[in-house]
N, C-alpha and C. Protein backbone atom coordinates (compact mmCIF):
# COMPACT_ATOMS: atom_id res chain seq x y z
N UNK A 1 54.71 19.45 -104.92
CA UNK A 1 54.52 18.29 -105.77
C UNK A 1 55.10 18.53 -107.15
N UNK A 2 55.24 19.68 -107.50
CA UNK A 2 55.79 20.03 -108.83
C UNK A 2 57.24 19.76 -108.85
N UNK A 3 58.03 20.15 -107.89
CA UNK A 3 59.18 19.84 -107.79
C UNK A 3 59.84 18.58 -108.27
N UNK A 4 58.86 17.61 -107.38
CA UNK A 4 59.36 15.96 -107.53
C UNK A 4 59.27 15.28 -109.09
N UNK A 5 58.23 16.55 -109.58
CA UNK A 5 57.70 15.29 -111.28
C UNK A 5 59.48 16.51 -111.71
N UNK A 6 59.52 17.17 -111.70
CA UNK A 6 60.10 18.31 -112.53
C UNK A 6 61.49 16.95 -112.51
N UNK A 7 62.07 16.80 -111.28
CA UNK A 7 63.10 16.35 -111.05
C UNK A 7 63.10 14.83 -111.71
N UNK A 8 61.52 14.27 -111.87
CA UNK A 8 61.71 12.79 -112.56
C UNK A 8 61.80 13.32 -113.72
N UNK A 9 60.93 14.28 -115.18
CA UNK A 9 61.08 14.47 -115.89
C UNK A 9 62.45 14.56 -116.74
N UNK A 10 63.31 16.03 -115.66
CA UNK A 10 64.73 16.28 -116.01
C UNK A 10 65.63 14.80 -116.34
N UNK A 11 65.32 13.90 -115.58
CA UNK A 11 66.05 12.78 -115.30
C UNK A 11 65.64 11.96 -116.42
N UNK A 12 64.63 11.97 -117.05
CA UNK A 12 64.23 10.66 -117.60
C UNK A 12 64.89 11.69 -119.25
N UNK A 13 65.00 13.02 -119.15
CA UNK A 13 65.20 13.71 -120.36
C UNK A 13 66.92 14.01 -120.62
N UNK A 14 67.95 13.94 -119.58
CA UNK A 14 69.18 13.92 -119.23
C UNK A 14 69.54 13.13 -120.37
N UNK A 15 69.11 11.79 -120.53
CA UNK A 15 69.99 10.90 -121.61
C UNK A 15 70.02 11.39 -123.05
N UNK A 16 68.90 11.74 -123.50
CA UNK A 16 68.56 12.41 -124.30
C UNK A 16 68.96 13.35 -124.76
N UNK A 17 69.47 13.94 -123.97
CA UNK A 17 69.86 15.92 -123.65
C UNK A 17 71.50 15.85 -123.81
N UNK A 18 72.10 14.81 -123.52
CA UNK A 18 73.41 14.54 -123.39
C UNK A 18 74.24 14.00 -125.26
N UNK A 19 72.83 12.43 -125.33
CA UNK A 19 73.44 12.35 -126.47
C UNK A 19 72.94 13.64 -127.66
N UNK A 20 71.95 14.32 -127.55
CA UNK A 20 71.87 15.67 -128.37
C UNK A 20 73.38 16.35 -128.70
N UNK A 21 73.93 16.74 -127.58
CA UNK A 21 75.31 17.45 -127.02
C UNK A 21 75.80 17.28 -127.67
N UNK A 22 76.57 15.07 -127.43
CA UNK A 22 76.91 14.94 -127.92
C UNK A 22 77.30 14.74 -129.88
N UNK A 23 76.12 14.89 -130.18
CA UNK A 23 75.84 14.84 -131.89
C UNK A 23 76.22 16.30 -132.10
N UNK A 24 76.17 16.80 -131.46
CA UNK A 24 76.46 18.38 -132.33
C UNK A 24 77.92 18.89 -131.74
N UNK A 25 78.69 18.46 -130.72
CA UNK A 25 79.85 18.43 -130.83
C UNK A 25 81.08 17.50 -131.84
N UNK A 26 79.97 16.70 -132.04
CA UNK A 26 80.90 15.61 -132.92
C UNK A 26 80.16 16.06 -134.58
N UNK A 27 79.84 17.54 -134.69
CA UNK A 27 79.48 18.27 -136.05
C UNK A 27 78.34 17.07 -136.55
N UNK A 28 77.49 16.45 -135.97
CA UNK A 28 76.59 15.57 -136.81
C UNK A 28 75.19 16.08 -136.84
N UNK A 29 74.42 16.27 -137.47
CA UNK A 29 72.72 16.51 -137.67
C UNK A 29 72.15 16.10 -136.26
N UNK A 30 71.43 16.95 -135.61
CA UNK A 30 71.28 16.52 -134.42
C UNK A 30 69.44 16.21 -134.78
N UNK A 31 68.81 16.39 -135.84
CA UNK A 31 68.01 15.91 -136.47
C UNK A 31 67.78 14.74 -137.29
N UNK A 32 68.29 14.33 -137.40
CA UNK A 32 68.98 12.68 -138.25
C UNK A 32 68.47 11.95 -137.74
N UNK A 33 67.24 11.34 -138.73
CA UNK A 33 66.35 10.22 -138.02
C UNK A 33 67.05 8.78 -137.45
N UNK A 34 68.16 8.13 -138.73
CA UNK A 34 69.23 7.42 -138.74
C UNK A 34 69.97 7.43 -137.64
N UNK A 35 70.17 8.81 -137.08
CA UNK A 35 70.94 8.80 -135.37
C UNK A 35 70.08 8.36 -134.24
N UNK A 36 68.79 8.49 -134.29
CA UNK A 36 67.73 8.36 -133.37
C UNK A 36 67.37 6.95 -133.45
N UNK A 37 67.48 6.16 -134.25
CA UNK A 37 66.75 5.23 -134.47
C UNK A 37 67.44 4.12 -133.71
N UNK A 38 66.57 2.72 -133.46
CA UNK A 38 67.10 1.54 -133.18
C UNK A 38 67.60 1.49 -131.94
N UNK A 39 68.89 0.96 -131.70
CA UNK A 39 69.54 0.25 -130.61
C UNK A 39 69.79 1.45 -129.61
N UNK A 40 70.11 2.53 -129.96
CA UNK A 40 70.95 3.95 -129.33
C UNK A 40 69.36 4.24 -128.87
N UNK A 41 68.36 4.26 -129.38
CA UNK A 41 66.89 5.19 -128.71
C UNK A 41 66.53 4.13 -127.59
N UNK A 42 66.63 2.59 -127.90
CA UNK A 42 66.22 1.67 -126.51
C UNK A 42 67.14 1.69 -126.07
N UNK A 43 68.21 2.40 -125.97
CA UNK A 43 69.59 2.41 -124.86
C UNK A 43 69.58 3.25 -124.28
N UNK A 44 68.98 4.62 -124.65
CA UNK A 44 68.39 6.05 -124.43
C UNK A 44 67.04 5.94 -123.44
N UNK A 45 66.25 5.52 -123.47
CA UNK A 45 65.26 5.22 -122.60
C UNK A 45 65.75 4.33 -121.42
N UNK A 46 66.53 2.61 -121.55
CA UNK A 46 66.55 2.24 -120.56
C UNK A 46 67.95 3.14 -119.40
N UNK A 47 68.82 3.93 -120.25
CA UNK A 47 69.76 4.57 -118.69
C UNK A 47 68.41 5.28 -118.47
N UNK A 48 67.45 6.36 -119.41
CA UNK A 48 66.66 7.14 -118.73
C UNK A 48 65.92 6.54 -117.49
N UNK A 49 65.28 5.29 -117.63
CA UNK A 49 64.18 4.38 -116.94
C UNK A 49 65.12 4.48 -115.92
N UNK A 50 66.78 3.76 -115.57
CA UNK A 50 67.42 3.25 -114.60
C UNK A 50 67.64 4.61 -113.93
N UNK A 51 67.82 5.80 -114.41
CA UNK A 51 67.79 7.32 -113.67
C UNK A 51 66.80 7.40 -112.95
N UNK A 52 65.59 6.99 -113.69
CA UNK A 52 64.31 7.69 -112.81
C UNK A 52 64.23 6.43 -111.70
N UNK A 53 64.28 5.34 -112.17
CA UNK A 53 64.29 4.18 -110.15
C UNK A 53 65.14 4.70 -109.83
N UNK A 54 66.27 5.09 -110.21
CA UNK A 54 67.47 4.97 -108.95
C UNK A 54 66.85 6.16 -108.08
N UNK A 55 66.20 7.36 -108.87
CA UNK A 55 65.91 8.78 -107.89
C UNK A 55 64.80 8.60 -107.18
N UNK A 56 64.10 7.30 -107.70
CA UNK A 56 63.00 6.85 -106.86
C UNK A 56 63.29 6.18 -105.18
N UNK A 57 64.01 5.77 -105.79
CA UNK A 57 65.34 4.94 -104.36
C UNK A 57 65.77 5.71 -103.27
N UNK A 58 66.35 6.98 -103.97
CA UNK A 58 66.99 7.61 -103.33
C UNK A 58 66.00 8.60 -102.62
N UNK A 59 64.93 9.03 -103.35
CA UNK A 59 63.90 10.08 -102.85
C UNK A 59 63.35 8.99 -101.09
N UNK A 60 62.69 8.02 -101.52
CA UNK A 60 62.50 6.87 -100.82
C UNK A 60 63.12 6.72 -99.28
N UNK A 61 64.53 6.53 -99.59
CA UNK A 61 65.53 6.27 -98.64
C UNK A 61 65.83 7.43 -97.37
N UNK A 62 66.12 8.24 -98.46
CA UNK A 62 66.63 9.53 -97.45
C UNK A 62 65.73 10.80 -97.76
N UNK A 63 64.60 10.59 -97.94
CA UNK A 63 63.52 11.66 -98.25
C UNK A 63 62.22 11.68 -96.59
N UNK A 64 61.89 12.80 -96.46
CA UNK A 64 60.54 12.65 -95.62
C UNK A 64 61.20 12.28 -94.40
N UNK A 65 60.09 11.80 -93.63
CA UNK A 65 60.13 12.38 -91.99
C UNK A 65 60.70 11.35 -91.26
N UNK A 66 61.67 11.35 -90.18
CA UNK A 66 62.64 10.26 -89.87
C UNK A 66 61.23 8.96 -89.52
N UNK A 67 61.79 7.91 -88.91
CA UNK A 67 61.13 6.74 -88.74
C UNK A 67 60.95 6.82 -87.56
N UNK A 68 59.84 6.51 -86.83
CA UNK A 68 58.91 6.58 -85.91
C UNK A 68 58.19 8.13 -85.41
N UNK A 69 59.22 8.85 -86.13
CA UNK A 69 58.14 10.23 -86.04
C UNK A 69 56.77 10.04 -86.07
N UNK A 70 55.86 11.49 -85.64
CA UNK A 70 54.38 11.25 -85.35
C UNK A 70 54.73 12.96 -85.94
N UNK A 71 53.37 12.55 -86.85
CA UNK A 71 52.77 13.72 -87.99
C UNK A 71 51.43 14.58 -86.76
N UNK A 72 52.16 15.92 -87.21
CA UNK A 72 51.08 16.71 -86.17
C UNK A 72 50.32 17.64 -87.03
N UNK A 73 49.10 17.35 -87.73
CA UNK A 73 48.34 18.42 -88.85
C UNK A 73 48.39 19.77 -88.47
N UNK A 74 48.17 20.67 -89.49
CA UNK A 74 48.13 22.07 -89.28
C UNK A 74 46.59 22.26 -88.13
N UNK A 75 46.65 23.04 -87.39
CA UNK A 75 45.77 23.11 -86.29
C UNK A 75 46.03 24.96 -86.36
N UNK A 76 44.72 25.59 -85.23
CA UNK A 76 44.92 26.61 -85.04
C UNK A 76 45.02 26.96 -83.39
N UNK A 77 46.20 27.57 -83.04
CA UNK A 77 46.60 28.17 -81.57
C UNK A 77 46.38 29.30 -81.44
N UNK A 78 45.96 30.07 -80.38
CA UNK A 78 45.59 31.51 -80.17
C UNK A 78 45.58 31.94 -81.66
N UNK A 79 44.36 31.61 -82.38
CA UNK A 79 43.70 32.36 -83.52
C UNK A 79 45.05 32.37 -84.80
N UNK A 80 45.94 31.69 -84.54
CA UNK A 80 47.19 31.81 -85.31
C UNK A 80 47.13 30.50 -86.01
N UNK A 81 47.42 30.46 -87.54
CA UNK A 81 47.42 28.90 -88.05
C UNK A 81 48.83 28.04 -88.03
N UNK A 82 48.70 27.81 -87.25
CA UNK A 82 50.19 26.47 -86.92
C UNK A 82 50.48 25.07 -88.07
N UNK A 83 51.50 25.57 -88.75
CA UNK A 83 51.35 24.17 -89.88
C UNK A 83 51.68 23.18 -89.71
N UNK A 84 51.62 22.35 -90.34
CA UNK A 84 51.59 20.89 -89.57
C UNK A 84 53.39 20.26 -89.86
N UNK A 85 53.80 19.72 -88.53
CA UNK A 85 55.21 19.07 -88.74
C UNK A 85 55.28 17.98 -88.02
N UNK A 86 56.62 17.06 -87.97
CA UNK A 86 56.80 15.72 -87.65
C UNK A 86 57.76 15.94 -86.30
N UNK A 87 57.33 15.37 -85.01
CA UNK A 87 58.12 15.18 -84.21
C UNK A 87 58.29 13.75 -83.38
């Protein structure tokens, strides 16, 4: 379960992380409230927002156990613990 937030987090922090990059390759204060502010920070959140549905989509789509599979719980066989899978 850690995996999946890690991977929404990274994603929603990517836009962010990029225009950072970019401010300090282009020699500018990467602290500069004036850079953060306004139109560029709600432009910064919504690609972030549209990253995290799209990986929602995609987790969704082609994630987890094919369609009509049947979930078999972890059980125990000759004293051995058998974990649970989809066939």
């Amino acid at each position: 379960m850690i995996r999946p937030v890690a991977i929404e987090i990274a994603l929603f922090l990517a836009p962010f992380a990029v225009y950072a990059i970019f401010l300090l390759v282009t020699q500018r204060t990467v602290l500069d409230v004036e850079l953060w502010a306004g139109p560029r920070l709600i432009w910064l959140v919504i690609i972030a927002l549209v990253l995290m549905i799209g990986s929602f989509v995609i987790f969704a789509q082609f994630g987890g156990a094919p369609p009509g599979s049947t979930y078999i719980p972890a059980h125990i066989e000759d004293g051995k613990l058998v974990p649970g899978e989809t066939r």
